[in-house]
Protein backbone atom coordinates (compact mmCIF):
# COMPACT_ATOMS: atom_id res chain seq x y z
CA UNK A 1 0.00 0.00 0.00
CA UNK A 2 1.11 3.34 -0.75
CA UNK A 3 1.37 5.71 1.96
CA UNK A 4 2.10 9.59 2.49
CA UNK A 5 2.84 11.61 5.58
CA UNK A 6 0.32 14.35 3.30
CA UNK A 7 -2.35 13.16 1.22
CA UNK A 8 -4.55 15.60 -0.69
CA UNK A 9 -7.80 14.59 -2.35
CA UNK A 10 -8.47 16.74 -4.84
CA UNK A 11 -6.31 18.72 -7.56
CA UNK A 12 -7.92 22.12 -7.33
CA UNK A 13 -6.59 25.38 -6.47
CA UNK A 14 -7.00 24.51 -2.93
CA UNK A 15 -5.67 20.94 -2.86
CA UNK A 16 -2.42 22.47 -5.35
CA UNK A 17 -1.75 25.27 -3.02
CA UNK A 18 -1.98 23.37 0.11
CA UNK A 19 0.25 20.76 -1.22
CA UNK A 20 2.93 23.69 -2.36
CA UNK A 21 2.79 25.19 1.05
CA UNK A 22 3.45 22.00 2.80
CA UNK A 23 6.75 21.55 0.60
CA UNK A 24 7.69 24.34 1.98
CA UNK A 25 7.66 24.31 5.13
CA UNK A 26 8.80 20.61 5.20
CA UNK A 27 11.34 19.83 2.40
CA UNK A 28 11.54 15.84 2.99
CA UNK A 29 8.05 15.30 2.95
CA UNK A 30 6.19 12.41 1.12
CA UNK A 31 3.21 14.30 -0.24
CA UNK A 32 0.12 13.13 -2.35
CA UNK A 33 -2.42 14.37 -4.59
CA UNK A 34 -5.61 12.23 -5.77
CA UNK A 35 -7.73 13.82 -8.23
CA UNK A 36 -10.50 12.29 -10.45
CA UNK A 37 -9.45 14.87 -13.53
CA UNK A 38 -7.36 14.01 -16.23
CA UNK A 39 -5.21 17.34 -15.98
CA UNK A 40 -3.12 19.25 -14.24
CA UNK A 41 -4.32 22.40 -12.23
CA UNK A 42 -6.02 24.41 -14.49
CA UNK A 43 -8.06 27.48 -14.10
CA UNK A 44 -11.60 26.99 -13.53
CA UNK A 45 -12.27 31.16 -13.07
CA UNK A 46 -10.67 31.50 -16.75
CA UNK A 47 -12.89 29.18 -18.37
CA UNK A 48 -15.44 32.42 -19.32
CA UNK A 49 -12.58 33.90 -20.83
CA UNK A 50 -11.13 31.19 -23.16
CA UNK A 51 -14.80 31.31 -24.39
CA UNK A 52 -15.45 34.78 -25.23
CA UNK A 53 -12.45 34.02 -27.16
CA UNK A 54 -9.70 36.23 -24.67
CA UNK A 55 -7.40 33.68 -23.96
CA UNK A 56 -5.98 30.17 -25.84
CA UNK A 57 -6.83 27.22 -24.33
CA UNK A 58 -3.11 26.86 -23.49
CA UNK A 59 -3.27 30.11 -21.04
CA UNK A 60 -5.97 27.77 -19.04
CA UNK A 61 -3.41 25.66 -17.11
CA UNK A 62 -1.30 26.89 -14.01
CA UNK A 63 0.96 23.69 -13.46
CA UNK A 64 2.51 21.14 -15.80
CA UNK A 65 2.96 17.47 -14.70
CA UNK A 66 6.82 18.55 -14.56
CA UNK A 67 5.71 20.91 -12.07
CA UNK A 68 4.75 18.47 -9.65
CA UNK A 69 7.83 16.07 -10.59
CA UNK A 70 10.03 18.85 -9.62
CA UNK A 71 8.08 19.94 -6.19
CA UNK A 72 8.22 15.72 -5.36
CA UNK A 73 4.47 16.22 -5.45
CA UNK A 74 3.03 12.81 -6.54
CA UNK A 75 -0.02 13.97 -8.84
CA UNK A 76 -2.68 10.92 -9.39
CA UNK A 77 -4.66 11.53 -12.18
CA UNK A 78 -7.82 9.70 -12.32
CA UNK A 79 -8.32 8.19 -9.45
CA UNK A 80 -11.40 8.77 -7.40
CA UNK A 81 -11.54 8.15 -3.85
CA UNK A 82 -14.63 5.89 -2.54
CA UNK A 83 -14.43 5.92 1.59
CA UNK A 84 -12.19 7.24 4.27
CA UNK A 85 -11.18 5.24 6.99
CA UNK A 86 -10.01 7.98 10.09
CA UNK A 87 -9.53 5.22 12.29
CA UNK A 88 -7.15 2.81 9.71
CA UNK A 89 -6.08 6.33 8.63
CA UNK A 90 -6.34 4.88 5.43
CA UNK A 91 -8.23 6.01 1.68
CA UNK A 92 -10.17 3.48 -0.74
CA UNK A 93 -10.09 4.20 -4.23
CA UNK A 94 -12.20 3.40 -7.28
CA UNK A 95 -10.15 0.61 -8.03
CA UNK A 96 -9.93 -1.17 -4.61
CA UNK A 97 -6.76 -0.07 -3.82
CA UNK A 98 -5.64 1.82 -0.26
CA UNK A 99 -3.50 4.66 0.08
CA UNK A 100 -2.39 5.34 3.64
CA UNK A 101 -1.44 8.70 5.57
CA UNK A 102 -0.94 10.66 8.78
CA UNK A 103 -2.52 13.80 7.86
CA UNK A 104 -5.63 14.23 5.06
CA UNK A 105 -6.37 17.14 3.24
CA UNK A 106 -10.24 16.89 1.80
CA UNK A 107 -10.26 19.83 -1.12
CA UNK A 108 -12.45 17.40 -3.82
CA UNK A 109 -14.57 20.78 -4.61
CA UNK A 110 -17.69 20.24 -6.69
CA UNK A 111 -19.31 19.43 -9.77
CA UNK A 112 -22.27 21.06 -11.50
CA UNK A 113 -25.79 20.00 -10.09
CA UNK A 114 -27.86 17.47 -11.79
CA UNK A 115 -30.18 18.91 -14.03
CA UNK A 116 -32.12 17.26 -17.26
CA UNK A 117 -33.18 14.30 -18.69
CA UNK A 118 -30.60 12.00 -20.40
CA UNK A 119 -31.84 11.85 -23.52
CA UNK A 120 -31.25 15.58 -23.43
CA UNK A 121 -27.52 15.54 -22.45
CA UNK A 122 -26.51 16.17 -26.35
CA UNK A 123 -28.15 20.20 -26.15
CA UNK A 124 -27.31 20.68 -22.55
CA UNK A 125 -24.38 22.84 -21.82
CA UNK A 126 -22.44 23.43 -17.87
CA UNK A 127 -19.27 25.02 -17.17
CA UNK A 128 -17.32 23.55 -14.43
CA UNK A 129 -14.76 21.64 -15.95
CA UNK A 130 -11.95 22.38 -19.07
CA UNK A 131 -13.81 19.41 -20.81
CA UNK A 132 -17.33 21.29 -20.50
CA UNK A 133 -15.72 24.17 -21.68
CA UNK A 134 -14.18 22.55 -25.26
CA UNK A 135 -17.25 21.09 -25.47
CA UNK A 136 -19.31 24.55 -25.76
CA UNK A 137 -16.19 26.36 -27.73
CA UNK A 138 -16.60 23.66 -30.43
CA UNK A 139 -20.43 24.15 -30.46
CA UNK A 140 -20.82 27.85 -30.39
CA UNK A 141 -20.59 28.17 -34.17
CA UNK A 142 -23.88 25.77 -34.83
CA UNK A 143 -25.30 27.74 -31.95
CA UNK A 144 -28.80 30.18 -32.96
CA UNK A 145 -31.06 29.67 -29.97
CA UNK A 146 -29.02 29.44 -26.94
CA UNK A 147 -31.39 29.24 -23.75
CA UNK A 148 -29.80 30.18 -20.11
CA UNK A 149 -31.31 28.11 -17.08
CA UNK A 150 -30.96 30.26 -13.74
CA UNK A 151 -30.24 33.12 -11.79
CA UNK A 152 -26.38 33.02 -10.84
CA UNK A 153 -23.18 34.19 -11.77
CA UNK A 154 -22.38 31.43 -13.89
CA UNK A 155 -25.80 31.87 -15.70
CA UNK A 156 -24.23 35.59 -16.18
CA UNK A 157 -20.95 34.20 -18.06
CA UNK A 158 -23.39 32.15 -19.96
CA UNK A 159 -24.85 35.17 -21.43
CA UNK A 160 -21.73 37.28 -21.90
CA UNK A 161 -19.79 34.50 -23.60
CA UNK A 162 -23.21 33.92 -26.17
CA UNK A 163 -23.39 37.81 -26.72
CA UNK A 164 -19.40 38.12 -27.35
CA UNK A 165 -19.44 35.12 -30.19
CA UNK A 166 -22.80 37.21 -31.73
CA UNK A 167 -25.25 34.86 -30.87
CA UNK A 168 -28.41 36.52 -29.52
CA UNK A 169 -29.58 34.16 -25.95
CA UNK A 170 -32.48 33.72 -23.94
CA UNK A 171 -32.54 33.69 -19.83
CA UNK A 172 -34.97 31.70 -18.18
CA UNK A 173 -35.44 31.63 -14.54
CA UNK A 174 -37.90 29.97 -11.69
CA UNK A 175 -37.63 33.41 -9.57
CA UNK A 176 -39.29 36.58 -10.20
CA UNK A 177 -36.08 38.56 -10.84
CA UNK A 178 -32.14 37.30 -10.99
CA UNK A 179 -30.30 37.15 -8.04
CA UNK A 180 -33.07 36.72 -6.05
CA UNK A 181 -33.52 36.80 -2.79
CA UNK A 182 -29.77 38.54 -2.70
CA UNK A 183 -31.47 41.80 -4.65
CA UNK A 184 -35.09 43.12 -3.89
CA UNK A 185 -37.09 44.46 -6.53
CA UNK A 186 -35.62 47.69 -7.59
CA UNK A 187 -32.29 45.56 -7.94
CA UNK A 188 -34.45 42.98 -9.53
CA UNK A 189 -35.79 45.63 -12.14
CA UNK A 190 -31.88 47.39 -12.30
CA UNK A 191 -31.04 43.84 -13.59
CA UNK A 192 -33.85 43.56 -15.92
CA UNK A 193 -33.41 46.99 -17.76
CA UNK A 194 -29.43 45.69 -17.65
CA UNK A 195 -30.45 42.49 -19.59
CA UNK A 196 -33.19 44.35 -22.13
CA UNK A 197 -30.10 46.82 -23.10
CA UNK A 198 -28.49 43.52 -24.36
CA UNK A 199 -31.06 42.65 -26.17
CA UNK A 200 -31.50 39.14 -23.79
CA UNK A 201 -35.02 37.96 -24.25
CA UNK A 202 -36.45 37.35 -20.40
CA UNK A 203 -38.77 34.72 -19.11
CA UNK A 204 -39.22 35.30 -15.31
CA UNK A 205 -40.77 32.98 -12.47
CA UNK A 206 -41.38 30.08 -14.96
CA UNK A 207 -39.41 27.06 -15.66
CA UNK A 208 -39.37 24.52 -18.13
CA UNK A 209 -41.96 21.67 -18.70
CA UNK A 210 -40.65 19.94 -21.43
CA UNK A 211 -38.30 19.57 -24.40
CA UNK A 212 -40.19 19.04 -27.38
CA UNK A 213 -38.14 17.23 -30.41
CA UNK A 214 -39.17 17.98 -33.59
CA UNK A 215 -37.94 17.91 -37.65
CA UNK A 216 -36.94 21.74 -37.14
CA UNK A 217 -35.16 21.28 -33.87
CA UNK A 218 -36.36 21.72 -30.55
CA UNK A 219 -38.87 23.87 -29.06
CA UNK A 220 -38.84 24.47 -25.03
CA UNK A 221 -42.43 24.46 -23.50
CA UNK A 222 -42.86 26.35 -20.18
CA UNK A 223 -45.39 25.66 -16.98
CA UNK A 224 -46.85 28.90 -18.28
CA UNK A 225 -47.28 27.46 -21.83
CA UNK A 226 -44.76 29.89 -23.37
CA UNK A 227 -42.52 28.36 -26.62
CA UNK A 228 -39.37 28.88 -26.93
CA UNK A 229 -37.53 27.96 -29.84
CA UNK A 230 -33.85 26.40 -28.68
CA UNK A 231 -30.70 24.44 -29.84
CA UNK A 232 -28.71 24.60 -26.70
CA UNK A 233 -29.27 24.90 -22.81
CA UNK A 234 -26.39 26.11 -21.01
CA UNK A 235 -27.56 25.75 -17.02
CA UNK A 236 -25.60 27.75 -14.42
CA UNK A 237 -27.65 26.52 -10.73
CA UNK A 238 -24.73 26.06 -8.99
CA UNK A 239 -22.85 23.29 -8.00
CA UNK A 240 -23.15 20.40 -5.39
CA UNK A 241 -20.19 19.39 -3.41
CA UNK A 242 -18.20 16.24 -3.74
CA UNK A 243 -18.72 14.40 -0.57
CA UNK A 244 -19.94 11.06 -1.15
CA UNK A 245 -16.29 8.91 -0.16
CA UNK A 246 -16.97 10.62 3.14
CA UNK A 247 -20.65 9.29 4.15
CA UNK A 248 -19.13 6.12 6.58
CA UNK A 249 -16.58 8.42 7.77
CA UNK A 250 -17.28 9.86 11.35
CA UNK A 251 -16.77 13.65 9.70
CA UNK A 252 -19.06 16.35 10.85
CA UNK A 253 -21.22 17.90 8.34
CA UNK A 254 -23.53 21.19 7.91
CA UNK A 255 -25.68 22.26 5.87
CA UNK A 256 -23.41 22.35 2.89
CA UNK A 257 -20.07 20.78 3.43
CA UNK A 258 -17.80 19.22 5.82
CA UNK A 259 -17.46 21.88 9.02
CA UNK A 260 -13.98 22.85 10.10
CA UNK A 261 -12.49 25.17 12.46
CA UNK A 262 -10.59 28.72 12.04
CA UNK A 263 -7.54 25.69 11.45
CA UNK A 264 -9.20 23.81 8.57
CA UNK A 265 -9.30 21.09 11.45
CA UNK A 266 -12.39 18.61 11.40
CA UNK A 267 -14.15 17.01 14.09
CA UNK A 268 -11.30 14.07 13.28
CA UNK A 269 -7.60 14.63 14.16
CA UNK A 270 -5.56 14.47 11.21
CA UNK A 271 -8.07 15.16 8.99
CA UNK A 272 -8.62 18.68 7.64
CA UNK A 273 -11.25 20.08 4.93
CA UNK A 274 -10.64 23.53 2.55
CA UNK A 275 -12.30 25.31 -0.37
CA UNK A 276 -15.92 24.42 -1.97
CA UNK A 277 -16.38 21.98 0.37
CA UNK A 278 -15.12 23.39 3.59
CA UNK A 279 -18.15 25.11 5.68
CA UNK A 280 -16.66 27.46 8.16
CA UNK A 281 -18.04 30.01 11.00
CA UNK A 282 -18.29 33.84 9.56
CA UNK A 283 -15.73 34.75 12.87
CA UNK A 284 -18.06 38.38 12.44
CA UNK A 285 -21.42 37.29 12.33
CA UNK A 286 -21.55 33.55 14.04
CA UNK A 287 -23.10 32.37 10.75
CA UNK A 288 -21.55 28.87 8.98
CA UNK A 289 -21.07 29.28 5.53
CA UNK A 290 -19.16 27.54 2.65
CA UNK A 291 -17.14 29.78 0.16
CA UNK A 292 -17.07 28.49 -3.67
CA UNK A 293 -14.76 31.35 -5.30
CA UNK A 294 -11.14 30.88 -6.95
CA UNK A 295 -9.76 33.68 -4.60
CA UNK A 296 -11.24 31.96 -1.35
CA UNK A 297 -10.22 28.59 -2.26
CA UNK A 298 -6.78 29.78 -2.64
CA UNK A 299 -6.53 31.37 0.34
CA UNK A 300 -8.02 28.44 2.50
CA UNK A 301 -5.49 26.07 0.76
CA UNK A 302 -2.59 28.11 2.07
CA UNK A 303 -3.58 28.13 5.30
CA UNK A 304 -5.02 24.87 5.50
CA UNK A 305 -1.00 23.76 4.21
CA UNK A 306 0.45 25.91 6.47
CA UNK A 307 -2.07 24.51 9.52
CA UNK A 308 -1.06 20.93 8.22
CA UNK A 309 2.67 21.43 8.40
CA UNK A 310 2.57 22.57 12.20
CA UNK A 311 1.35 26.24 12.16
CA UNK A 312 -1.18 27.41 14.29
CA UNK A 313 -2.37 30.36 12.17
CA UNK A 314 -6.12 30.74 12.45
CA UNK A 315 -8.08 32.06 8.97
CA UNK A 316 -10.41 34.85 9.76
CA UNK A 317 -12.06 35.85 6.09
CA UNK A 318 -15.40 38.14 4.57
CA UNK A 319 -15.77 35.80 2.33
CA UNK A 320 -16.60 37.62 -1.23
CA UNK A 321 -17.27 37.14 -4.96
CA UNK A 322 -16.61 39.97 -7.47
CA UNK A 323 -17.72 39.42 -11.76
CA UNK A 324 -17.56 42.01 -13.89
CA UNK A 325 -20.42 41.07 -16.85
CA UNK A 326 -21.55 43.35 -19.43
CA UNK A 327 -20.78 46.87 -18.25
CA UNK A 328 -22.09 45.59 -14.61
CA UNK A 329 -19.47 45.33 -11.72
CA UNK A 330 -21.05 42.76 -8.99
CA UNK A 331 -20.10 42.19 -5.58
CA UNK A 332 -21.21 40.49 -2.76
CA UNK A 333 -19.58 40.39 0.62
CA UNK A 334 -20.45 38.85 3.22
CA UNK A 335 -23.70 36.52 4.40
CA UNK A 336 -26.37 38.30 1.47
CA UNK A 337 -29.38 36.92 2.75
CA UNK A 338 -32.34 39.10 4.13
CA UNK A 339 -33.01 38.69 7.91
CA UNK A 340 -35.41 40.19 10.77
CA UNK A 341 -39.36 39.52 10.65
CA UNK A 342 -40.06 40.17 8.15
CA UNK A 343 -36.96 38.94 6.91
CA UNK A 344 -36.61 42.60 5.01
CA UNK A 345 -37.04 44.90 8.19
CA UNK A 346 -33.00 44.58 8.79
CA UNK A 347 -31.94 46.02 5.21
CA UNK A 348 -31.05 48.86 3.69
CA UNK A 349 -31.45 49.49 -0.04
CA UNK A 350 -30.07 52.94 -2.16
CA UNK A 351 -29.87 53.08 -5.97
CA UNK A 352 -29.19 55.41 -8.72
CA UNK A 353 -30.90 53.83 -11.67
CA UNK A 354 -28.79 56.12 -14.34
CA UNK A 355 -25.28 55.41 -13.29
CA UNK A 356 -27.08 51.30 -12.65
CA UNK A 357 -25.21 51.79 -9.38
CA UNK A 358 -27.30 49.65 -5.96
CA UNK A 359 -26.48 48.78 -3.23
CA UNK A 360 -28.44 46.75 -0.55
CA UNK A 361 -26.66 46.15 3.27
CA UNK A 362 -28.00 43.66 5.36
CA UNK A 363 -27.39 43.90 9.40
CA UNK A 364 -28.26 41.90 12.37
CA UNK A 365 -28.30 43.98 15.45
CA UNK A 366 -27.23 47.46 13.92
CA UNK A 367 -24.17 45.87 12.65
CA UNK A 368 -23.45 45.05 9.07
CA UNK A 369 -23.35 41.65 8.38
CA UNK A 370 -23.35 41.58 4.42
CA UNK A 371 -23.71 43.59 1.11
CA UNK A 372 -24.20 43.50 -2.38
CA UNK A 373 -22.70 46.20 -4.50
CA UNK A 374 -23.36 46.65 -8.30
CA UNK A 375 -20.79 49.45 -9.30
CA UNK A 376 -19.85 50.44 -6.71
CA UNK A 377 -16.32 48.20 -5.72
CA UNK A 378 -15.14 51.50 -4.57
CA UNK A 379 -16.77 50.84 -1.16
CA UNK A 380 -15.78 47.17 -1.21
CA UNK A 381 -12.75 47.33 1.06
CA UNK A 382 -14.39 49.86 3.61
CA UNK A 383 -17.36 47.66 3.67
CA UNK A 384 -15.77 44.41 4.23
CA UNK A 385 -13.90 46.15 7.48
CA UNK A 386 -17.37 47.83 8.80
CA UNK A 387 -18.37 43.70 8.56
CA UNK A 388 -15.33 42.67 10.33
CA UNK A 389 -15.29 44.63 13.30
CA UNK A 390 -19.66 44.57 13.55
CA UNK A 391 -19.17 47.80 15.12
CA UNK A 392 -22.77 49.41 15.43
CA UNK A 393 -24.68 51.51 12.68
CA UNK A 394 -27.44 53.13 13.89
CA UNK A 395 -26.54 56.45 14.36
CA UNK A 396 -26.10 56.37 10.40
CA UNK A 397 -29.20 54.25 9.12
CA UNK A 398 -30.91 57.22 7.58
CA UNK A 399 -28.26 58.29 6.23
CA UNK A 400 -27.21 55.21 4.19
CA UNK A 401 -30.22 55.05 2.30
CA UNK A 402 -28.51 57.38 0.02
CA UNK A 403 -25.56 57.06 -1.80
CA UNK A 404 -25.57 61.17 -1.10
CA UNK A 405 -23.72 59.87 1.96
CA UNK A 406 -20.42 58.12 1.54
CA UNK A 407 -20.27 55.11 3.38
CA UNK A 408 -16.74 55.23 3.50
CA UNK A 409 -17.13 58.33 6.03
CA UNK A 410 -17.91 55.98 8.65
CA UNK A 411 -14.80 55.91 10.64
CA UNK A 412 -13.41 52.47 12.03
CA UNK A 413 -13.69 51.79 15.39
């Protein structure tokens, strides 16, 4: 049996930059990576870009396989772990065989959420992986009626990369207005205007109720009996997290992923968690939250590496997510969901609808807790301090219904 004083499953940004940091600090270390992909690390954030035609697919991947030869990083391609065993300290994979270790990274991310009928696989389009991406570059010239499923930001790089290669889509989404519950209405209706400038043909709070094949193509028929006529779906409705090899395991899990501590430590000793599938406590609000960005993941690898190698260095983050699509800057910091009774009472909403600049600030007890900006990253940094040190706003709540007041005024405590 194989065995690794380090072993790593998954060869993501996290599970790469953990692995890095651990060579490192410890030179002589035997150190592992098992990932299910057939590549090296490549960039998952870039994949929008090699399709609106910015970048060569070449430009897409951050480490060769001489890279890891070099660091004495053993890279497993293709190999899929099934079960942990904390106790034997040991990992199944696919294939029946066992790798061994003293300390376990889990960074196996996530994979774009079911969606569809498989006889329908051959139109449907995702973009998680390098091979979804070739697979929608070498389509996009037969492309006509491209049809977006969802409200997210990957349902936003849908549209951008359609409208960039001339091709004219169509967004179709179960809530009444994108980004909802995150935006209200007059950042639902900022959005809309946004997406009507573009020309992008709307079809709000409906979904789909079936694919009909015909001679001509296919035509998509909704719940509320609308056509459309369609050669592609491309769904962005986010991702679910790869967690199955750790059901028998004794690992504590929230809501969303694996739950770790301001260490990247689990409930297990030895055993550590970081990026998509990490769920950690917001150290400002109390909330647990996982964080599926590039810039996040990258971060929690390098402590998590540094944690694993014998640091005690805590990770105290806002977690955040910035796209800039179409003309529209969007930000959101913090935890973006509406709370109080009823659950709008504790936010605060100012807009300019000529400059398409919003903001809406959510707080829990006078303190700010979480925002979403749409140009306006200017106030980013100054935000994402008022959220770290919850000092109290309520001397200023009147105020910040206006973007007359700068919230960058309020000084730190």
């Amino acid at each position: 049996m194989d065995s690794y004083q380090y072993l790593i499953i998954g060869g993501g940004i996290a599970g790469v930059t953990a692995a890095e940091t651990i060579r490192e600090q410890n030179p002589d270390a035997t150190i592992g990576i098992v990932t299910h992909e057939p590549y090296p690390l490549y960039s998952r954030v870039l994949l929008p870009t090699y399709l609106k035609r910015k970048i060569p697919r070449e430009k897409l991947f951050l480490r060769t396989i001489d890279d890891f030869i070099e660091s004495r990083i053993e890279l497993r391609l293709q190999e899929t772990v099934t079960s942990v065993d904390e106790k034997r300290r040991e990992v199944t994979l696919h294939n029946g065989a066992t790798l061994g270790y003293q300390k376990l990274l889990l960074a196996s991310g996530g994979r774009a959420r079911p969606w569809g009928k498989p006889e329908d696989e051959s139109i449907i389009y995702r973009l998680q992986t390098i091979d979804d991406a070739d697979r929608l570059f070498s389509a996009l010239a037969d492309v006509r009626n491209p049809l977006v499923i969802g409200s997210s930001f990957i349902s936003l790089e849908f549209l951008e990369i359609f409208l960039i290669n001339n091709i004219a889509p169509a967004l179709l989404m179960r809530d009444e207005y994108f980004f909802m519950p995150y935006l209200e209405e007059t950042g639902g209706e900022l959005m809309r205007a946004h997406f009507q400038r573009h020309h992008i043909t709307l079809y709000e709070h409906d979904e789909i109720a079936k694919i009909q094949h015909n001679q001509h193509g296919l035509t998509i028929l909704t719940k509320k009996q609308q056509l459309i006529p369609c050669d592609a779906l491309a769904v962005g409705i986010g991702i679910e997290r790869n967690l199955e090899f750790a059901r028998a395991a004794n690992i504590l899990r929230g809501d969303t992923g694996i739950r770790v501590n301001e260490f990247f430590e689990t409930n297990q000793e030895n055993i550590y968690a970081a990026g998509d599938i990490a769920e950690m406590m917001n150290p400002a609000t109390g909330n647990w939250h996982a964080t599926g960005n590039w810039t996040s993941a990258f971060l929690q690898g390098k402590h998590a590496g540094l944690n694993m190698a014998g640091a005690r260095k805590p990770f105290a983050d806002i977690p955040s997510y910035s796209i800039t699509n179409l003309g529209l800057q969007i930000t959101m910091i913090g935890d973006c969901l509406p709370m109080g009774d009823p659950p709008t009472a504790d936010a605060i909403v100012r807009i300019n609808p000529d400059t398409n600049e919003y903001e809406r600030l959510f707080l829990a007890d006078g303190a700010l807790k979480g925002a979403v900006l749409i140009n306006r990253f200017k106030d980013r940094a100054h935000i994402t301090q008022l959220i770290k040190s919850q000092q109290k706003l309520d001397a200023y709540r009147d105020k910040l219904a206006s973007f007359q007041f700068d919230i960058t005024s309020i000084p730190m405590v």
